[in-house]
PDB file of N, CA and C in Angstrom:
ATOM      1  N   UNK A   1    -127.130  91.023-218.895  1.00  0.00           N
ATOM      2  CA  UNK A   1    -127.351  89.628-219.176  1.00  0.00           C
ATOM      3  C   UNK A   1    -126.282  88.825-218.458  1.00  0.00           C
ATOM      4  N   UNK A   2    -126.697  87.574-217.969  1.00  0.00           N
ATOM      5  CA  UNK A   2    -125.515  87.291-217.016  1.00  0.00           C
ATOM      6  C   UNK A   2    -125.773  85.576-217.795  1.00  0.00           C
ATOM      7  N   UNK A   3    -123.836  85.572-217.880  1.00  0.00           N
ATOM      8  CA  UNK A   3    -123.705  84.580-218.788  1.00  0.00           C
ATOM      9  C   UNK A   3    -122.684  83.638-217.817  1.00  0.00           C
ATOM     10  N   UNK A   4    -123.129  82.229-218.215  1.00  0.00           N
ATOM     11  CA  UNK A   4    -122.024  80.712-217.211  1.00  0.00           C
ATOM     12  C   UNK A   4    -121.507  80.505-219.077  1.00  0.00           C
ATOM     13  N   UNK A   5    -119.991  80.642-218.641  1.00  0.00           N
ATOM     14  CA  UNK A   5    -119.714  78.934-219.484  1.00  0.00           C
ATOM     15  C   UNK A   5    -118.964  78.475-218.719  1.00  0.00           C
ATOM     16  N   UNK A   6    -118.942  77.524-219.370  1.00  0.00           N
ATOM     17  CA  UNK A   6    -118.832  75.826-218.649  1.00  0.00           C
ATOM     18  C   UNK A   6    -117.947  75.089-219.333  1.00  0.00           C
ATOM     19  N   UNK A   7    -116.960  74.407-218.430  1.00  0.00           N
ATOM     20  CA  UNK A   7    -116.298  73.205-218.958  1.00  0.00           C
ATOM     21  C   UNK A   7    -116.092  72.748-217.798  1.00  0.00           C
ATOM     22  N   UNK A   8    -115.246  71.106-218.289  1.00  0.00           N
ATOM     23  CA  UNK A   8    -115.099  70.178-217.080  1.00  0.00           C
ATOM     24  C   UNK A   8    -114.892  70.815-215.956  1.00  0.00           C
ATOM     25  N   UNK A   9    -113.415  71.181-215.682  1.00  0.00           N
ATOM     26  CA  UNK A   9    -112.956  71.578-214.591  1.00  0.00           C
ATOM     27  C   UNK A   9    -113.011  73.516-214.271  1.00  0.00           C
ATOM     28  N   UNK A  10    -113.798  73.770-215.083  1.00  0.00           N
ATOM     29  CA  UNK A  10    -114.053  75.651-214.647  1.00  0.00           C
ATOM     30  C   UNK A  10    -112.809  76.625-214.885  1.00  0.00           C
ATOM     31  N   UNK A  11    -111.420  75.725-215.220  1.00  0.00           N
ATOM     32  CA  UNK A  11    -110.505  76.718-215.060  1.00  0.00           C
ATOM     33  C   UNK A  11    -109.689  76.853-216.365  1.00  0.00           C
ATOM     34  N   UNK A  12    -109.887  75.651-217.522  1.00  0.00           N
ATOM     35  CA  UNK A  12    -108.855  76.051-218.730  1.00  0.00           C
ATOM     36  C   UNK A  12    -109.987  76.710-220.054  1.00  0.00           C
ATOM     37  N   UNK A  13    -110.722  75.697-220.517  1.00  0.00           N
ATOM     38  CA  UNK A  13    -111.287  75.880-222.071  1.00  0.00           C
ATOM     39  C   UNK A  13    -112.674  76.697-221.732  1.00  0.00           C
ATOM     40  N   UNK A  14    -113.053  76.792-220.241  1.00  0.00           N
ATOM     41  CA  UNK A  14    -114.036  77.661-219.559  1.00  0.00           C
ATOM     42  C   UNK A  14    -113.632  79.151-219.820  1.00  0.00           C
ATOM     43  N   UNK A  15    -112.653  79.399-219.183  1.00  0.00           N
ATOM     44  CA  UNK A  15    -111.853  80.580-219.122  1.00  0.00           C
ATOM     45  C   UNK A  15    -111.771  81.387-220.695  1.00  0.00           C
ATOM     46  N   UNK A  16    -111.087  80.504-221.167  1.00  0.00           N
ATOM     47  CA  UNK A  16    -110.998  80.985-222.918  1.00  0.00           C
ATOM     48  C   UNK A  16    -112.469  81.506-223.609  1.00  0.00           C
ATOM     49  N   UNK A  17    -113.112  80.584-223.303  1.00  0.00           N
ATOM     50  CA  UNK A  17    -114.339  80.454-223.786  1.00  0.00           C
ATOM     51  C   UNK A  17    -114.936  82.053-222.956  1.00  0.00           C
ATOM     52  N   UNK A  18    -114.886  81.936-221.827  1.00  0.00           N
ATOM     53  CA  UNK A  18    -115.337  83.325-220.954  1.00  0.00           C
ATOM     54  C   UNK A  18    -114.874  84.855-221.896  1.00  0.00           C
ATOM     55  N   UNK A  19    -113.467  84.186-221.755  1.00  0.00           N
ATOM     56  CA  UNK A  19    -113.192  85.448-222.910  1.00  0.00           C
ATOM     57  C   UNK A  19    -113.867  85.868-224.158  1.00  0.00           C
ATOM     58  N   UNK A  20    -113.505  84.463-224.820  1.00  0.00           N
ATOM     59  CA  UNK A  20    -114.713  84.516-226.130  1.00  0.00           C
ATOM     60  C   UNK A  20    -115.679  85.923-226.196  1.00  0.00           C
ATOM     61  N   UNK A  21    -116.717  84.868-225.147  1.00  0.00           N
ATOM     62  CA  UNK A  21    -118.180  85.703-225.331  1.00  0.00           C
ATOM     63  C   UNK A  21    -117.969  87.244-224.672  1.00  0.00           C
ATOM     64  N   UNK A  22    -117.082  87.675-223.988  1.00  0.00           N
ATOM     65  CA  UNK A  22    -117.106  88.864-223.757  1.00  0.00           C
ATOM     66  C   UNK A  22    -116.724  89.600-224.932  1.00  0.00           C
ATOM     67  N   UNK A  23    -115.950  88.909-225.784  1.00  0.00           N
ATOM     68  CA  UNK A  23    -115.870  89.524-227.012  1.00  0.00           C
ATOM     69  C   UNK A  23    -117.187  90.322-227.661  1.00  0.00           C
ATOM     70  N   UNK A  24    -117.275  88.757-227.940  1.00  0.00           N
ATOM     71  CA  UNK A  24    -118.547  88.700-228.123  1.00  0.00           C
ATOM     72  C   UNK A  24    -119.826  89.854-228.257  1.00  0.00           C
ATOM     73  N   UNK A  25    -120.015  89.842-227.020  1.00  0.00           N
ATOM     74  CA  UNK A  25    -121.417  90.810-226.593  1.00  0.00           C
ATOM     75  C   UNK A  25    -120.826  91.892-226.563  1.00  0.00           C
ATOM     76  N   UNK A  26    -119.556  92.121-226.194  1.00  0.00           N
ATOM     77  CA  UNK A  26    -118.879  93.888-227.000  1.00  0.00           C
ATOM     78  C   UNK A  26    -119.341  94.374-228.209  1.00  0.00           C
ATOM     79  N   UNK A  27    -119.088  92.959-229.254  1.00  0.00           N
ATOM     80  CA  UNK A  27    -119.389  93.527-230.580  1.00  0.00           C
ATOM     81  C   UNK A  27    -120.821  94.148-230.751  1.00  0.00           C
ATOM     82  N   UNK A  28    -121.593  92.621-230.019  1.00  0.00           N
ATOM     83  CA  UNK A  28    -123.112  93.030-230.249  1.00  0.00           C
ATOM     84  C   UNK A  28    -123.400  94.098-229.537  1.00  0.00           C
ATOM     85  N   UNK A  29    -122.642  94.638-228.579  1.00  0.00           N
ATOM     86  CA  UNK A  29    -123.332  95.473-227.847  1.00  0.00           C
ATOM     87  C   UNK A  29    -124.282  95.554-226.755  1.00  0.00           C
ATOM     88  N   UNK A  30    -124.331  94.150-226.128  1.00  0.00           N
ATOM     89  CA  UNK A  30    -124.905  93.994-224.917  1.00  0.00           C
ATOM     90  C   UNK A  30    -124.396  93.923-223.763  1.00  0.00           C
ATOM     91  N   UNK A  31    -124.942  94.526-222.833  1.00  0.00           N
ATOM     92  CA  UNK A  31    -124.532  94.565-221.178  1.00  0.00           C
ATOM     93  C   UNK A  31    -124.447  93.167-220.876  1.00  0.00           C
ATOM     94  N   UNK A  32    -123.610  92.732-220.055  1.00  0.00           N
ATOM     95  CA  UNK A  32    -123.251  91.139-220.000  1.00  0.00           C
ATOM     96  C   UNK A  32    -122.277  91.285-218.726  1.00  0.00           C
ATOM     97  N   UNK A  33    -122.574  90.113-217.862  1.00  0.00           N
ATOM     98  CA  UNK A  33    -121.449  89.694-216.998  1.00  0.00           C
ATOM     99  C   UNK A  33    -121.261  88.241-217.040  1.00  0.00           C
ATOM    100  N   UNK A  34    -119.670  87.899-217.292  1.00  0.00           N
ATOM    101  CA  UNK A  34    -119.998  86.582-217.626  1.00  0.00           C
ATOM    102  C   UNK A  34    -118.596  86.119-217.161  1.00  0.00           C
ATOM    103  N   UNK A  35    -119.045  84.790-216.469  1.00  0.00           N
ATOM    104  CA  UNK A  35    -118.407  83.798-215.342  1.00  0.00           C
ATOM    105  C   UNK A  35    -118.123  82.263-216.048  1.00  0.00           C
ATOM    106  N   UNK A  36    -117.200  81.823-215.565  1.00  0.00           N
ATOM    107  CA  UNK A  36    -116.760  80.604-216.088  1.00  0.00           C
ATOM    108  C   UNK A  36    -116.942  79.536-214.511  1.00  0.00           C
ATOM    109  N   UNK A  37    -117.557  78.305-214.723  1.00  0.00           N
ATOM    110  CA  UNK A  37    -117.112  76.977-213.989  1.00  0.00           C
ATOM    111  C   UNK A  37    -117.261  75.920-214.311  1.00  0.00           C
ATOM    112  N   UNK A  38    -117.250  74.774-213.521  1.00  0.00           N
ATOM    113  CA  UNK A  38    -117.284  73.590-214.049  1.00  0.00           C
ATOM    114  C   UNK A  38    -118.779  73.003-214.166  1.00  0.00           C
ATOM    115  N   UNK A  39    -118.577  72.130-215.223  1.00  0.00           N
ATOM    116  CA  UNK A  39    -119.890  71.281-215.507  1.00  0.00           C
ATOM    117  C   UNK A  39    -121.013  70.860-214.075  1.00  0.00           C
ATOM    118  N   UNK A  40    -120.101  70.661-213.414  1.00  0.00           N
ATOM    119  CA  UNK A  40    -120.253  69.600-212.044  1.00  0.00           C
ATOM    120  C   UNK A  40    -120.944  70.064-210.915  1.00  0.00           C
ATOM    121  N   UNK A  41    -120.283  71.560-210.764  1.00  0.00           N
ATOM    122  CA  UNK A  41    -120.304  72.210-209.730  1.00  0.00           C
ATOM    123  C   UNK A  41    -121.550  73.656-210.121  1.00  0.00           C
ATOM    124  N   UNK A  42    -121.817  73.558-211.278  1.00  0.00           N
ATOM    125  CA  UNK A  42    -122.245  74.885-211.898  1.00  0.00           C
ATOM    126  C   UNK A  42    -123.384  74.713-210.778  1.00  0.00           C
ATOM    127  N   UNK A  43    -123.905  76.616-210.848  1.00  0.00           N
ATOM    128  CA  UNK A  43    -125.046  76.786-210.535  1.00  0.00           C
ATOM    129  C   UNK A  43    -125.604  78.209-211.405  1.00  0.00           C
ATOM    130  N   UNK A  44    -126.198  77.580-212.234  1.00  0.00           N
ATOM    131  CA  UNK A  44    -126.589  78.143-213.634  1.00  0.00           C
ATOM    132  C   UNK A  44    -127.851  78.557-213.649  1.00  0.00           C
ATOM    133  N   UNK A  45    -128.472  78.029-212.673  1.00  0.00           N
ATOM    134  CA  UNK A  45    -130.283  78.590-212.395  1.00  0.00           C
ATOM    135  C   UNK A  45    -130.780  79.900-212.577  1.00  0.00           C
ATOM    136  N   UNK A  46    -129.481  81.136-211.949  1.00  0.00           N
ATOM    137  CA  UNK A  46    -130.067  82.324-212.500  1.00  0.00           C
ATOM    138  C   UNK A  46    -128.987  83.094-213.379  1.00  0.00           C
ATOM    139  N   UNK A  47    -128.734  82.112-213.985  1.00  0.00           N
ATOM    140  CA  UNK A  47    -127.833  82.335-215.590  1.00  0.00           C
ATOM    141  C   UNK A  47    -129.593  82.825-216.637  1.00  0.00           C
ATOM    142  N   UNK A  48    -129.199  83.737-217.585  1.00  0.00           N
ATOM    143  CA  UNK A  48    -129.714  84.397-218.575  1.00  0.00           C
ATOM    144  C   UNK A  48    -129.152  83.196-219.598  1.00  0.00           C
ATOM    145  N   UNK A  49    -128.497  82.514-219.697  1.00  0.00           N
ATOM    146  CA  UNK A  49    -127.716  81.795-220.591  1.00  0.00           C
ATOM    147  C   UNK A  49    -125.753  81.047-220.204  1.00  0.00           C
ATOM    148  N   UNK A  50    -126.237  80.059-220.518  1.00  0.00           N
ATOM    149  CA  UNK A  50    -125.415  78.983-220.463  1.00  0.00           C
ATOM    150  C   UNK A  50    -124.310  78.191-222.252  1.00  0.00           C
ATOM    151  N   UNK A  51    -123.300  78.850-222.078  1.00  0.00           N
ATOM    152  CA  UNK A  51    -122.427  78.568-223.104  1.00  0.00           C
ATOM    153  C   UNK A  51    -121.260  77.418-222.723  1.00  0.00           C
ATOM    154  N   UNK A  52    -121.031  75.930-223.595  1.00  0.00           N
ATOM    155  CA  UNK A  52    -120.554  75.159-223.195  1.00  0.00           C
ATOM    156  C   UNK A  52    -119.871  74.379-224.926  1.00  0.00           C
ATOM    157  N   UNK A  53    -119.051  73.707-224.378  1.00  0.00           N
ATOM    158  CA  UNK A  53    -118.835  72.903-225.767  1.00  0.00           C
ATOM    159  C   UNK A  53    -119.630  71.807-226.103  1.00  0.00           C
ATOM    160  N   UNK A  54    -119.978  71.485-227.130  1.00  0.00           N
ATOM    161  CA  UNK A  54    -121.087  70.214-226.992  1.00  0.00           C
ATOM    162  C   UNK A  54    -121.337  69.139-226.277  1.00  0.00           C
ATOM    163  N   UNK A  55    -119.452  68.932-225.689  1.00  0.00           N
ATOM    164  CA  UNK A  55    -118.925  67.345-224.931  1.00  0.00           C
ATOM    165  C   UNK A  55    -119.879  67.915-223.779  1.00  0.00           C
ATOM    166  N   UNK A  56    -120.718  68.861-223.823  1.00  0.00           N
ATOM    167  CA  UNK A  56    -121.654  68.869-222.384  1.00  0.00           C
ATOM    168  C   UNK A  56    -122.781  68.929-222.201  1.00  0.00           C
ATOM    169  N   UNK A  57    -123.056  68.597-223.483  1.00  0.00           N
ATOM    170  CA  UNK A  57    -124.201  68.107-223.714  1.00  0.00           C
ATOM    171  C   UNK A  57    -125.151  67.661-222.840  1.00  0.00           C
ATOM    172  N   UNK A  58    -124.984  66.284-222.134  1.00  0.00           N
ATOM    173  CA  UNK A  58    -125.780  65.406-221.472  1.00  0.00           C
ATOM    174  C   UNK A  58    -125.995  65.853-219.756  1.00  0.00           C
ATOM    175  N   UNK A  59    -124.367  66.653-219.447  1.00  0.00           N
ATOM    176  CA  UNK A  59    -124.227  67.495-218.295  1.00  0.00           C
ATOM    177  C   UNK A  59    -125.390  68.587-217.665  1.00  0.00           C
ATOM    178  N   UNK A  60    -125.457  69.167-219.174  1.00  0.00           N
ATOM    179  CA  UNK A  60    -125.961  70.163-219.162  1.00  0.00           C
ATOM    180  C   UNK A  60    -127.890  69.806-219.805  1.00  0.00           C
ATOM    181  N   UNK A  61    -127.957  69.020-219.379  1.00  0.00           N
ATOM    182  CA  UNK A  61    -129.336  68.248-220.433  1.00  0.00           C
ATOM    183  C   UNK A  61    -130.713  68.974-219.387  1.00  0.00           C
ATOM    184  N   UNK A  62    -130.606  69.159-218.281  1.00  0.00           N
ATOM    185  CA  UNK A  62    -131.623  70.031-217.763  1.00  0.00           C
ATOM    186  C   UNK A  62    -131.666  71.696-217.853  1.00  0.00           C
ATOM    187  N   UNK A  63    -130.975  71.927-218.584  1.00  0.00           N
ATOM    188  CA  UNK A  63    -131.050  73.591-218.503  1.00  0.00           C
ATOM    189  C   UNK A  63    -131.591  73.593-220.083  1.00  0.00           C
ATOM    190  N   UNK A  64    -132.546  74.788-220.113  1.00  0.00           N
ATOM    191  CA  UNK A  64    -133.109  75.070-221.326  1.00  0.00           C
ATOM    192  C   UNK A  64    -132.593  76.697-222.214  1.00  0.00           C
ATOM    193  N   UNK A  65    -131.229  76.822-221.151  1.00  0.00           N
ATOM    194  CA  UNK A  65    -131.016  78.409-221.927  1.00  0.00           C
ATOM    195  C   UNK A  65    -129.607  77.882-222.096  1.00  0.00           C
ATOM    196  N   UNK A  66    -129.459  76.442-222.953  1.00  0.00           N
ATOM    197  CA  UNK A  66    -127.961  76.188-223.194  1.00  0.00           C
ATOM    198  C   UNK A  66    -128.063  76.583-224.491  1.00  0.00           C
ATOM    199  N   UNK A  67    -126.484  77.035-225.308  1.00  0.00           N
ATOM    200  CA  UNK A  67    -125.794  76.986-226.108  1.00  0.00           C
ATOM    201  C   UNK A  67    -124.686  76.550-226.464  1.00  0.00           C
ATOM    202  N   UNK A  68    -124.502  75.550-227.529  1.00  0.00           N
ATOM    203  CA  UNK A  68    -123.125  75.167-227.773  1.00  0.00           C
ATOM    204  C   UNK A  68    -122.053  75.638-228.744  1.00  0.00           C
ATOM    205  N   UNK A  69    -121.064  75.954-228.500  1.00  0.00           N
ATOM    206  CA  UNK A  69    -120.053  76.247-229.438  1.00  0.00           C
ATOM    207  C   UNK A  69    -118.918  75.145-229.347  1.00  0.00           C
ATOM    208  N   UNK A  70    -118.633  74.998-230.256  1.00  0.00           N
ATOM    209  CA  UNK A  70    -117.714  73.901-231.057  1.00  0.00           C
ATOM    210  C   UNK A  70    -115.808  74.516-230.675  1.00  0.00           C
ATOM    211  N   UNK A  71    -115.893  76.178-231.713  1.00  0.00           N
ATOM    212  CA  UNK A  71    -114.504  76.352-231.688  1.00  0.00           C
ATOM    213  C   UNK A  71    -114.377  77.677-230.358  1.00  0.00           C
ATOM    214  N   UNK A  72    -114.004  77.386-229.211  1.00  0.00           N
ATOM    215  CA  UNK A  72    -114.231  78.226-228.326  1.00  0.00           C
ATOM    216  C   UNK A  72    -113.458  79.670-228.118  1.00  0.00           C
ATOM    217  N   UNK A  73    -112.547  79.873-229.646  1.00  0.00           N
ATOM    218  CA  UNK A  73    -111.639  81.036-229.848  1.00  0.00           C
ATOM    219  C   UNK A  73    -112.509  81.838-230.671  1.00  0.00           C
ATOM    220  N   UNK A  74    -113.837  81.565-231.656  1.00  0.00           N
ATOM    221  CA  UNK A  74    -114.192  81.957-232.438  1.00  0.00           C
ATOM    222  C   UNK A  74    -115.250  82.875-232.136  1.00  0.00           C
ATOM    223  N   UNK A  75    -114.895  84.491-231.820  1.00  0.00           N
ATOM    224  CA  UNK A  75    -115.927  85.621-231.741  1.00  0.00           C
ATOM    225  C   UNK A  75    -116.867  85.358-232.417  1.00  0.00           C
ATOM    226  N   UNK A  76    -117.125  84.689-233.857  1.00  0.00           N
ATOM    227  CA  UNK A  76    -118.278  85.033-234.796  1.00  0.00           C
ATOM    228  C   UNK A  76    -118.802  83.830-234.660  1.00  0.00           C
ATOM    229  N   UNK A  77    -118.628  82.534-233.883  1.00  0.00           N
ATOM    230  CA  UNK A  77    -119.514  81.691-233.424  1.00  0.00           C
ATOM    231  C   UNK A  77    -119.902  82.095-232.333  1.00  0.00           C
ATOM    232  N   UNK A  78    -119.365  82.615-231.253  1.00  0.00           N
ATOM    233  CA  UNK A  78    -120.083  82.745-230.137  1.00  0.00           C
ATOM    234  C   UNK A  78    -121.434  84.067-230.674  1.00  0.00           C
ATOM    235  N   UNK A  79    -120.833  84.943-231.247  1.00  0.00           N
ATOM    236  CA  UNK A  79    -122.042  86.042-231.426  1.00  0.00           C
ATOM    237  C   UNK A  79    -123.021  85.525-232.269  1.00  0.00           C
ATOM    238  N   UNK A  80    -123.047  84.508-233.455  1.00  0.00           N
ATOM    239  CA  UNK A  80    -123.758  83.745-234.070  1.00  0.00           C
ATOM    240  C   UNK A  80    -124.676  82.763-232.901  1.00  0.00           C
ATOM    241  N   UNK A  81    -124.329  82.455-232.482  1.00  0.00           N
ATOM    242  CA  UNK A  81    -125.114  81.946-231.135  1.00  0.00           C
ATOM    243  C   UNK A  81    -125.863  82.518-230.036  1.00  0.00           C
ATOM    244  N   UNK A  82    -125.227  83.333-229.593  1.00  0.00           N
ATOM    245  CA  UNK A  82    -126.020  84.248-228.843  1.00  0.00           C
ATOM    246  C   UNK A  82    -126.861  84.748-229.417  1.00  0.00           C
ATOM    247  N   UNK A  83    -126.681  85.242-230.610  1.00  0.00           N
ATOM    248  CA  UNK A  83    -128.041  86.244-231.243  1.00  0.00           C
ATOM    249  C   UNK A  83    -129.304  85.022-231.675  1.00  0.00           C
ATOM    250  N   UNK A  84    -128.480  84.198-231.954  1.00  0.00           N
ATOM    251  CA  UNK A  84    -129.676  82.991-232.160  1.00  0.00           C
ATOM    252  C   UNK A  84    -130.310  82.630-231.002  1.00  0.00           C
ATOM    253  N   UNK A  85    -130.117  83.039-230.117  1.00  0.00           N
ATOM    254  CA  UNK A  85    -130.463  82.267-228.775  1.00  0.00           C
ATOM    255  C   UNK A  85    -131.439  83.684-228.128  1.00  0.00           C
ATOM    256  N   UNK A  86    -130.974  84.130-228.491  1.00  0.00           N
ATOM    257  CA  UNK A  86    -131.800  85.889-227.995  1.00  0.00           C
ATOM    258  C   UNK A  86    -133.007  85.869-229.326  1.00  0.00           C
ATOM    259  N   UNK A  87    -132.741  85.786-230.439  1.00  0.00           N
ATOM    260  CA  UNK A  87    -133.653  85.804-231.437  1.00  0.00           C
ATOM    261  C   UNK A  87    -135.188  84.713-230.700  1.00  0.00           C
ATOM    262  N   UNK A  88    -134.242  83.829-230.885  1.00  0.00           N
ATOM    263  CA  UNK A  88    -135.055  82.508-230.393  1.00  0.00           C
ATOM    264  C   UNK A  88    -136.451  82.326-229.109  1.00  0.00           C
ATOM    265  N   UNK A  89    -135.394  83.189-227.933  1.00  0.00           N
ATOM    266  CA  UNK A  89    -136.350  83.732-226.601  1.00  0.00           C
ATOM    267  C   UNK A  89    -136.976  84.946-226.581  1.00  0.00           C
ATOM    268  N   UNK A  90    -137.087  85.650-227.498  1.00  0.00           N
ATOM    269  CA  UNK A  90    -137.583  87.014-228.335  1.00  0.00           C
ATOM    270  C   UNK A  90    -138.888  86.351-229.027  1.00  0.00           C
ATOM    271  N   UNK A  91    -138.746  85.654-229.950  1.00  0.00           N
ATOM    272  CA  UNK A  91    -139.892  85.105-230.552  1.00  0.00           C
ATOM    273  C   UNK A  91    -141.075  84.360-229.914  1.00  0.00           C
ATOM    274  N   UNK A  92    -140.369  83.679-228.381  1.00  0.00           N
ATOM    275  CA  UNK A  92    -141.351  82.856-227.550  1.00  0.00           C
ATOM    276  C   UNK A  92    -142.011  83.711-227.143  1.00  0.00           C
TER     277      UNK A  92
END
């Protein structure tokens, strides 16, 4: 599964956040490669999924495989999200 997150500039709360979800999909147990950049510059088209903080909302307003997380240190939001987001494209 190949994962973008995203923040402004690609290199501080991106990064963290990158970490995050690798947590993350360890726990769950999914194959994952996952890249951090900026809002601006992203090219997310053949992203499986797109993880961002909400402030990116409007940035991010054409992609339909976004997810937002709020606290970007928090393993059990990011995996709470992802599985919702996999649940979610599972059911379509």
């Amino acid at each position: 599964m190949k994962i973008v997150c995203v923040c402004g500039l690609g290199m501080g709360s991106s990064l963290i956040l990158k970490m995050t979800v690798e947590k993350a999909m360890q726990a769950l147990g999914i194959s994952s490669e996952v890249e951090h950049q900026a809002a601006g510059t992203m090219s997310g088209g053949d992203s499986d999924l797109i993880i961002a903080s909400p402030d990116f909302a409007d940035e991010l307003s054409e992609y339909d495989n976004v997810v937002f997380i709020r606290n970007i240190v928090s393993v059990d939001e990011a995996k709470d999200a992802v599985k919702a987001f996999l649940d979610q494209r599972d059911a379509s």
